[in-house]
Protein backbone atom coordinates (compact mmCIF):
# COMPACT_ATOMS: atom_id res chain seq x y z
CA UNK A 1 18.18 113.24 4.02
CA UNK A 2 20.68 114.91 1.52
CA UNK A 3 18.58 117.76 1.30
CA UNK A 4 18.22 118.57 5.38
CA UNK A 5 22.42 118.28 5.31
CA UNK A 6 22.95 121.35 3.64
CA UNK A 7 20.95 123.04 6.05
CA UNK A 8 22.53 121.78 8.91
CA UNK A 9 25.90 121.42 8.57
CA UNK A 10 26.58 124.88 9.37
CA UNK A 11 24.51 125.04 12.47
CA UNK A 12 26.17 121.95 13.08
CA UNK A 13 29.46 122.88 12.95
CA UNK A 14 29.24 125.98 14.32
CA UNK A 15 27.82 124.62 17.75
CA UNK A 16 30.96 121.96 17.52
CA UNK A 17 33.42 124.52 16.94
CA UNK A 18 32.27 126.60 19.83
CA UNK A 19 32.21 123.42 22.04
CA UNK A 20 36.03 123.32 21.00
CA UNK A 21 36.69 126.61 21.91
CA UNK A 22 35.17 126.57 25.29
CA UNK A 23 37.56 123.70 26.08
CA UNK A 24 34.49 121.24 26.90
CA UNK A 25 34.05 118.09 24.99
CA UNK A 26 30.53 116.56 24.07
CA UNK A 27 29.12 113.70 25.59
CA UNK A 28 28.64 111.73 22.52
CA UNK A 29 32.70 112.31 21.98
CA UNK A 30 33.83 110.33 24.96
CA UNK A 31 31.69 107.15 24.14
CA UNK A 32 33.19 104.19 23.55
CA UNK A 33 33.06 100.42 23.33
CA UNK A 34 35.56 98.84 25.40
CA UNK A 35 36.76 95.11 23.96
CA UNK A 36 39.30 92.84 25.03
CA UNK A 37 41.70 91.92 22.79
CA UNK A 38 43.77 88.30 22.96
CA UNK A 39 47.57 89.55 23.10
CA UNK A 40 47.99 85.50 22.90
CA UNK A 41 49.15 82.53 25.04
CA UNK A 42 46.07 81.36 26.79
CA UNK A 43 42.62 82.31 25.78
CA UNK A 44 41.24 81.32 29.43
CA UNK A 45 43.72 83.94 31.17
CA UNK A 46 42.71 87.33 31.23
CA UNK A 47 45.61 88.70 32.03
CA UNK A 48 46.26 87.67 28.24
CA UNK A 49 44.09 90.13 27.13
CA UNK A 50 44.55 94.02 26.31
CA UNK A 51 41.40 96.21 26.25
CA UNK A 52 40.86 98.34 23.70
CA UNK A 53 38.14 101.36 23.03
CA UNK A 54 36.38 101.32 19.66
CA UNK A 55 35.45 105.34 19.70
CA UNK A 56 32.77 106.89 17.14
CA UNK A 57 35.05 107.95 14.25
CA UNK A 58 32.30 109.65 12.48
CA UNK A 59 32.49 113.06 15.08
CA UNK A 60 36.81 112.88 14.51
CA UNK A 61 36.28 112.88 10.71
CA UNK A 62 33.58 116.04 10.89
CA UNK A 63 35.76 117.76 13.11
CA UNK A 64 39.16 116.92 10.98
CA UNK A 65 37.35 118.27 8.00
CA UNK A 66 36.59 121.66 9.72
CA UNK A 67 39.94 122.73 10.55
């Protein structure tokens, strides 16, 4: 695997930087898990819950790294 990276990051991050550009966002970057989180009082209440979305962090820190 470390040895295909080399040779693909800059494919790689030349598609996502043109994605950018173009104003359109990936599919894969609008995934997420959504999870309810207990704000507290009741656990059998939902209305004591917040939801939350877990989002793929990996795809932020590539594009963070870019720019």
């Amino acid at each position: 695997m470390k040895e295909i990276v080399n040779q693909i990051v800059s494919p790689l991050s030349h598609l996502v930087n043109k994605k950018m550009q173009s104003g359109t966002v990936p599919k894969l970057f609008k995934v997420g898990i959504i999870k309810p989180l207990h704000k507290g009082g009741d656990k059998k209440i939902m209305s004591d819950y917040c939801p939350i979305t877990l989002i793929v962090t990996r795809q932020m820190n590539f594009i963070r790294k870019r720019t």
